[in-house]
Protein backbone atom coordinates (compact mmCIF):
# COMPACT_ATOMS: atom_id res chain seq x y z
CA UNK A 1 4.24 -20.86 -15.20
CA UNK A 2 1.17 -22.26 -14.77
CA UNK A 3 -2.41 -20.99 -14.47
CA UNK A 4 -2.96 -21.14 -10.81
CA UNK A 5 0.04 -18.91 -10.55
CA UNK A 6 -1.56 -16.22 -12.81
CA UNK A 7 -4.27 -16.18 -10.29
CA UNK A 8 -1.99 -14.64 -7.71
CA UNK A 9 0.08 -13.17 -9.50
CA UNK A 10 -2.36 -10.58 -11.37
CA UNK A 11 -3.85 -9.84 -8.38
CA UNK A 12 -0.31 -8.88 -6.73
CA UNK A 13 0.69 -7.13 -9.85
CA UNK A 14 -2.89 -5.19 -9.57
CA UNK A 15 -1.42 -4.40 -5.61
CA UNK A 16 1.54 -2.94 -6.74
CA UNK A 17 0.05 -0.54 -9.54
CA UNK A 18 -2.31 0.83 -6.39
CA UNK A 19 0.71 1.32 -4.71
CA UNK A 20 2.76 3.47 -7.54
CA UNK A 21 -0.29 5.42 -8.36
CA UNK A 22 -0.60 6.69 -4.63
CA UNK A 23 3.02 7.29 -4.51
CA UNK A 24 2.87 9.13 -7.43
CA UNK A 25 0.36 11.41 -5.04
CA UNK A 26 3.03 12.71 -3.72
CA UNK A 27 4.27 14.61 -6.76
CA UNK A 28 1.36 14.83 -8.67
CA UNK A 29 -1.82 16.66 -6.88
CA UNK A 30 -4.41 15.17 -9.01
CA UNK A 31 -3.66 11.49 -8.12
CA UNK A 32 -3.50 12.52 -4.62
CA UNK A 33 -5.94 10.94 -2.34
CA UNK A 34 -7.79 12.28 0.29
CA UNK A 35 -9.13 10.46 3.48
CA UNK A 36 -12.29 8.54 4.06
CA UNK A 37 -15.06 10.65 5.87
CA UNK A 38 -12.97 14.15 4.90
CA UNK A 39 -11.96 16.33 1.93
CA UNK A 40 -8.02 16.68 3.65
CA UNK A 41 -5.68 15.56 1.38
CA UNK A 42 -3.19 12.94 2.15
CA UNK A 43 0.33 14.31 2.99
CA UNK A 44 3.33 13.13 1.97
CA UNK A 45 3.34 10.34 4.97
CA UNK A 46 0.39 9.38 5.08
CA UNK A 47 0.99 8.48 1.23
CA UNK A 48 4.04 6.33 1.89
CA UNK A 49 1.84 4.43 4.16
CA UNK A 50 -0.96 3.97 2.33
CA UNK A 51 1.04 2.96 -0.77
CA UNK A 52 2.78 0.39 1.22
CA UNK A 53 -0.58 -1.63 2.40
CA UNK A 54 -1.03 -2.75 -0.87
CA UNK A 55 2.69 -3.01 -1.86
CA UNK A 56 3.21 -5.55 1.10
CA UNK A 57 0.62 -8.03 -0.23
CA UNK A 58 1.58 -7.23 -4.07
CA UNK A 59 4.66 -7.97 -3.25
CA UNK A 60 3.43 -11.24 -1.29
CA UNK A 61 1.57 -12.31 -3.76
CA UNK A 62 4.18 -11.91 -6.55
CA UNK A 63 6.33 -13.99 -4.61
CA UNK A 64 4.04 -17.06 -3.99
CA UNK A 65 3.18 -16.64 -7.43
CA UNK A 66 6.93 -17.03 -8.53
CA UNK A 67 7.86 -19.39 -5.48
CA UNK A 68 4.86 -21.48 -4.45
CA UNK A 69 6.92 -24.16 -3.06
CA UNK A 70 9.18 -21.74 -1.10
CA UNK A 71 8.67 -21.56 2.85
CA UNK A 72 8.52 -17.72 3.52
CA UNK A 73 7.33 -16.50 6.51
CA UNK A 74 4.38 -14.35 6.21
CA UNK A 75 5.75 -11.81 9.23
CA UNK A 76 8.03 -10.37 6.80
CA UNK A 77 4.78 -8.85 4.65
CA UNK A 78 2.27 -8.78 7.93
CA UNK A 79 4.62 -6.93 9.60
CA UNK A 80 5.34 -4.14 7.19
CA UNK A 81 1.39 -3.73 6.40
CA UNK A 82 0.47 -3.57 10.32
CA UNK A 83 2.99 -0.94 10.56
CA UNK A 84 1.66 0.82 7.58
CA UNK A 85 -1.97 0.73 9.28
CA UNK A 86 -0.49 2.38 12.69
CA UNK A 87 1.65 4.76 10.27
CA UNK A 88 -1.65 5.92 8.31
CA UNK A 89 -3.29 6.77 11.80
CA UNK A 90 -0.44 8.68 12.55
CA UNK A 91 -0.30 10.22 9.53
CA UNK A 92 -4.43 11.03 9.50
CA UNK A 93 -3.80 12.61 12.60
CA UNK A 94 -0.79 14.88 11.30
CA UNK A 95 -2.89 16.13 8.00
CA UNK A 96 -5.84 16.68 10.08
CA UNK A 97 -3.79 19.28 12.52
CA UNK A 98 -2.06 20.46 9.27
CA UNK A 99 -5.46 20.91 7.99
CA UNK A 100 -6.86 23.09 10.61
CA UNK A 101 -4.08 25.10 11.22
C-alpha cells in the first residue's frame, strides 16, 4: 500500500465512521441528529438516508484506495447518494408533519 492510497483511504474510512455514528441515531437518542434550520429530530428514515451520503463515498473511496487501477463505474456510488439526497427530502418532510402533529 502506498502513501497516495492512505490519502483516500482515511478520508473514506472517516465517511464511513459518519455513517455508523448516525445510524447508531437510530437507537441511541443522544447521537441522534436533528435537521439544519430546526430543532426536529431525525426519524428513523431520514437517518438511513443521511447515513448513506457519506457511506456511498466512504465506501468509494475505500475502494479506489484498495483498487486504483480497477475500472468501476462511478453510477454505482452516485446513484445510491442522489437517491439518499431525494430520500432525506422525503424524509425532512415526514419528521416535520410528525413534528407538528
Amino acid at each position: 500500500m502506498h502513501t497516495h492510497s492512505l490519502r483516500i483511504i482515511v478520508p473514506g474510512v472517516i465517511a464511513i465512521v459518519v455513517a455508523v455514528v448516525i445510524l447508531l441515531g437510530i437507537w441511541f437518542p443522544k447521537l441522534r441528529g436533528v435537521h439544519k434550520g430546526s430543532k426536529i429530530p431525525l426519524g428513523t428514515f431520514s437517518s438511513v438516508c443521511a447515513a448513506l451520503l457519506p457511506g456511498s463515498w466512504g465506501i468509494l473511496l475505500l475502494w479506489l484506495g484498495f483498487h486504483p487501477a480497477a475500472h468501476i463505474s462511478v453510477l454505482w456510488f452516485v446513484t445510491p447518494f442522489v437517491l439518499c439526497i431525494i430520500g432525506s427530502i422525503y424524509g425532512h418532510h415526514l419528521d416535520l408533519s410528525d413534528h407538528q402533529k
